[in-house]
C-alpha atoms as a PDB file:
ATOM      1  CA  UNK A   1      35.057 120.303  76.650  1.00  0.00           C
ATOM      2  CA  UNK A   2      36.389 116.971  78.238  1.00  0.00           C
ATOM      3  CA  UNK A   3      34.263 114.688  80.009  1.00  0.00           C
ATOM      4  CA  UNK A   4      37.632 111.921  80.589  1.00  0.00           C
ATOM      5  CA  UNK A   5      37.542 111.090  84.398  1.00  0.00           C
ATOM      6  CA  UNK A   6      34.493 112.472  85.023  1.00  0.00           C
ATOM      7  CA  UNK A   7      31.322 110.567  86.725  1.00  0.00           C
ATOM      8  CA  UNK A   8      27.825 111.793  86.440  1.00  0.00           C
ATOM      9  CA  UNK A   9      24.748 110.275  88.018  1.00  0.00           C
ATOM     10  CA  UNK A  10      20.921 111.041  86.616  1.00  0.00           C
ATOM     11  CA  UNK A  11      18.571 113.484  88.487  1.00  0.00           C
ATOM     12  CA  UNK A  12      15.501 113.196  86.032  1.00  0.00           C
ATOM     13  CA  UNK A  13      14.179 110.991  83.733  1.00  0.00           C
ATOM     14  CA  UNK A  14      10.893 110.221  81.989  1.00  0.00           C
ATOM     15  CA  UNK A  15       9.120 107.291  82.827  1.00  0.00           C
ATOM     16  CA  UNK A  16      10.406 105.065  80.061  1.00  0.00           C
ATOM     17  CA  UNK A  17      13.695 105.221  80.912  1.00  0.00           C
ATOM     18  CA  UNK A  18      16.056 102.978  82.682  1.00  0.00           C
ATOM     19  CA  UNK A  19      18.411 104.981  84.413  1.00  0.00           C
ATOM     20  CA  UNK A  20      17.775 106.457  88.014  1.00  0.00           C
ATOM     21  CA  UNK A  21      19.906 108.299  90.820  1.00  0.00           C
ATOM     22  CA  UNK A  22      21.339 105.195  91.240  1.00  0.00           C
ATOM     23  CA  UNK A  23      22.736 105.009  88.282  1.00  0.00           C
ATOM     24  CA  UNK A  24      26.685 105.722  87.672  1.00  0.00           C
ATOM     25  CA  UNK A  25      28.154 106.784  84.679  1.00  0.00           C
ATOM     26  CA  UNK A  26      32.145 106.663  84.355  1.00  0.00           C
ATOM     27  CA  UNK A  27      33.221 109.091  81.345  1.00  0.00           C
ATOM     28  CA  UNK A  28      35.932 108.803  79.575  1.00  0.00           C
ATOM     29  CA  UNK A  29      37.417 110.864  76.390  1.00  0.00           C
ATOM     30  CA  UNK A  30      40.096 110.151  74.129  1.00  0.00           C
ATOM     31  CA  UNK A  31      40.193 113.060  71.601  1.00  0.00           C
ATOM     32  CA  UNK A  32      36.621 113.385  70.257  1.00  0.00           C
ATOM     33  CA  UNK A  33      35.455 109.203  71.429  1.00  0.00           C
ATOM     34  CA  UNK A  34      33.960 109.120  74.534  1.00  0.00           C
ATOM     35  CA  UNK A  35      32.743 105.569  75.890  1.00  0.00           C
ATOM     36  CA  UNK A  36      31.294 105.391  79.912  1.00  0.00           C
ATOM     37  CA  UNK A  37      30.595 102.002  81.919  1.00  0.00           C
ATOM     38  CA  UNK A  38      27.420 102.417  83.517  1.00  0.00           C
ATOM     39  CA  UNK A  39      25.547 100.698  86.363  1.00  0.00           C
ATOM     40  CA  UNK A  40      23.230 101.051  89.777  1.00  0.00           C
ATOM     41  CA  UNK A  41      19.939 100.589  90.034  1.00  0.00           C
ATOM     42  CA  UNK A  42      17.593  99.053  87.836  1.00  0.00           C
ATOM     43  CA  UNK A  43      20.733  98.753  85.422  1.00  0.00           C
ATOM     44  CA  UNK A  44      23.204  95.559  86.063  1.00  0.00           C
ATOM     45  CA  UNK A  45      25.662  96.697  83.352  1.00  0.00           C
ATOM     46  CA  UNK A  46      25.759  99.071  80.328  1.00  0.00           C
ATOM     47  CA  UNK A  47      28.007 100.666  78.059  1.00  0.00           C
ATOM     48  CA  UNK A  48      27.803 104.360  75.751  1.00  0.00           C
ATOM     49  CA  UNK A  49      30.057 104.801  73.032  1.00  0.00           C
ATOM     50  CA  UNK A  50      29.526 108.354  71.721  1.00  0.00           C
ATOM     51  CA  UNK A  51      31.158 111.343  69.283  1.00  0.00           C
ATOM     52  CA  UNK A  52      31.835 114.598  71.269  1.00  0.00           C
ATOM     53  CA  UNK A  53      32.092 117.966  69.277  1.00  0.00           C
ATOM     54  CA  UNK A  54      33.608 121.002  69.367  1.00  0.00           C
ATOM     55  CA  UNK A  55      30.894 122.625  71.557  1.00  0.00           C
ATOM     56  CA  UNK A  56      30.457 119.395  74.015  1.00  0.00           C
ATOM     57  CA  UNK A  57      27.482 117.680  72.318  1.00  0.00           C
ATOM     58  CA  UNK A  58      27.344 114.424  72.010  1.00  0.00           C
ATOM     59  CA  UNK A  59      26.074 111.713  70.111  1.00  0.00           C
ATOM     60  CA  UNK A  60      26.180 108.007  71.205  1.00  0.00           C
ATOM     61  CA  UNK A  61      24.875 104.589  71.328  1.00  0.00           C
ATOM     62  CA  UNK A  62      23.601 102.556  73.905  1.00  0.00           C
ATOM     63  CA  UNK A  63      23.345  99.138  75.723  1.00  0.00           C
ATOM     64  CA  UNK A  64      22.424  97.688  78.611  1.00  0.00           C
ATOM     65  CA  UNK A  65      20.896  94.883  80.737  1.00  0.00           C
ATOM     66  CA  UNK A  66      18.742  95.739  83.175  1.00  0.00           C
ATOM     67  CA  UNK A  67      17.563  94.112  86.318  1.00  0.00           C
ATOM     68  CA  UNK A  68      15.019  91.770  84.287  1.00  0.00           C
ATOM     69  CA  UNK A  69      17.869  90.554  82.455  1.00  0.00           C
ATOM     70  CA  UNK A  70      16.657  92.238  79.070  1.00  0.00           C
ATOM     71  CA  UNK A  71      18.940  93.571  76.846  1.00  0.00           C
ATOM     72  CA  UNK A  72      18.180  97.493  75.988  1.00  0.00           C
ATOM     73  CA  UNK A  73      19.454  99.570  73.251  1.00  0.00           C
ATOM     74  CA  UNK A  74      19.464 103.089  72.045  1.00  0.00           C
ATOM     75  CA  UNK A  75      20.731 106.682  70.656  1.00  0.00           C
ATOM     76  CA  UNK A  76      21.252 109.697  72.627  1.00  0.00           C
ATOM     77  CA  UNK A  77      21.894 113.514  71.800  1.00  0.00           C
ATOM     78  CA  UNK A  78      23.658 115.190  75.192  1.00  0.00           C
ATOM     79  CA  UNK A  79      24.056 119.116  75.051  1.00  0.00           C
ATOM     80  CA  UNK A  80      26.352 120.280  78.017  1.00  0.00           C
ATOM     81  CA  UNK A  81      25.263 123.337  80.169  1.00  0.00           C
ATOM     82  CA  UNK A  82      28.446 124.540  83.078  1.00  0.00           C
ATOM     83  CA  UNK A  83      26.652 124.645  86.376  1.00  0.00           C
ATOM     84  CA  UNK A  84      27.531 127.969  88.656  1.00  0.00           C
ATOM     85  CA  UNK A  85      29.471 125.538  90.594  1.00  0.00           C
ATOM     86  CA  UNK A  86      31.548 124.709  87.889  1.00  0.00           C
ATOM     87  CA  UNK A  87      30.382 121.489  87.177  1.00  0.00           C
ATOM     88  CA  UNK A  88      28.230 119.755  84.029  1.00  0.00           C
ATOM     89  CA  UNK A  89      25.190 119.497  83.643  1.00  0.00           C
ATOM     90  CA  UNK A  90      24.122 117.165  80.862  1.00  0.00           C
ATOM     91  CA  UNK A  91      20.770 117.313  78.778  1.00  0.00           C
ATOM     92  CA  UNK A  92      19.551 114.633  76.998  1.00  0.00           C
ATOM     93  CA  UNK A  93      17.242 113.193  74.116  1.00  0.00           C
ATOM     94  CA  UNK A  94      16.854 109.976  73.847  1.00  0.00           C
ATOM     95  CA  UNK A  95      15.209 106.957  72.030  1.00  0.00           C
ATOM     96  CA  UNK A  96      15.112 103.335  72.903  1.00  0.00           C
ATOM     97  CA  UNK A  97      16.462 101.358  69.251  1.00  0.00           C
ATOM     98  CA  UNK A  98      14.989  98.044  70.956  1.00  0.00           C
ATOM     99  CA  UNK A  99      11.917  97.638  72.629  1.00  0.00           C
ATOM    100  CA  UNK A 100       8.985  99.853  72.600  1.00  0.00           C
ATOM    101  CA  UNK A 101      11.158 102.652  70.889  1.00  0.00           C
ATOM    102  CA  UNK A 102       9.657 105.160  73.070  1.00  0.00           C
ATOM    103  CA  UNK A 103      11.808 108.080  73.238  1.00  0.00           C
ATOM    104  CA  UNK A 104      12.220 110.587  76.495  1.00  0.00           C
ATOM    105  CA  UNK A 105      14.410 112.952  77.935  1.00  0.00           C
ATOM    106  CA  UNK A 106      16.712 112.831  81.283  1.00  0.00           C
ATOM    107  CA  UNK A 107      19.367 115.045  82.957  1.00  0.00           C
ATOM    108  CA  UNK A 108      22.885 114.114  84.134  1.00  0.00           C
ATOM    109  CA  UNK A 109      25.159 115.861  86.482  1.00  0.00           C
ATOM    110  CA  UNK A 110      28.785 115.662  87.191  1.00  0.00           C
ATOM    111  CA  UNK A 111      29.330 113.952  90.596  1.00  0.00           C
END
């Protein structure tokens, strides 16, 4: 699976967490490194750096500065799921590395 080019937005996410249907991921995938620019609503700017494998998982790292003008970190596992209408639909584990390291779980899909 290749996530390069593609753009995914959040449609759930538990209460600790950042991220919100405003929120705009850019992927993109070079071999197995993918990295994403990130930003909309309670997010002013972030970046994900992550490992993707040979199924689609993947495994990344974190940060951001949010609307408060704190400076967030954290890990993510994101296991891939292909949507009848042929797009992805991302689910993910989280945990905050800074903070209250709460962890939670949210769900992407491709734009």
């Amino acid at each position: 699976m290749n996530y390069n080019n593609k753009t995914f937005r959040p449609v759930q996410n538990s209460e600790n967490g950042e991220t919100t249907e405003e929120t705009i991921f850019e992927y993109k995938q070079e071999g197995e490194i993918l990295t994403s620019e990130y930003s909309g609503g309670q997010i002013k700017q972030g970046h994900l750096i992550g490992l993707v494998d040979k199924n689609g998982n993947i495994e990344m790292s974190y940060h951001q500065i949010n609307t408060q003008g704190e400076l967030m970190t954290g890990i993510c596992f994101s296991k891939p799921e292909i949507m009848q209408n042929g797009k992805i639909r991302l689910y993910e584990i989280w945990e905050w590395t800074s903070g209250d390291h709460s962890k939670g779980n949210s769900i992407l899909e491709e734009i």
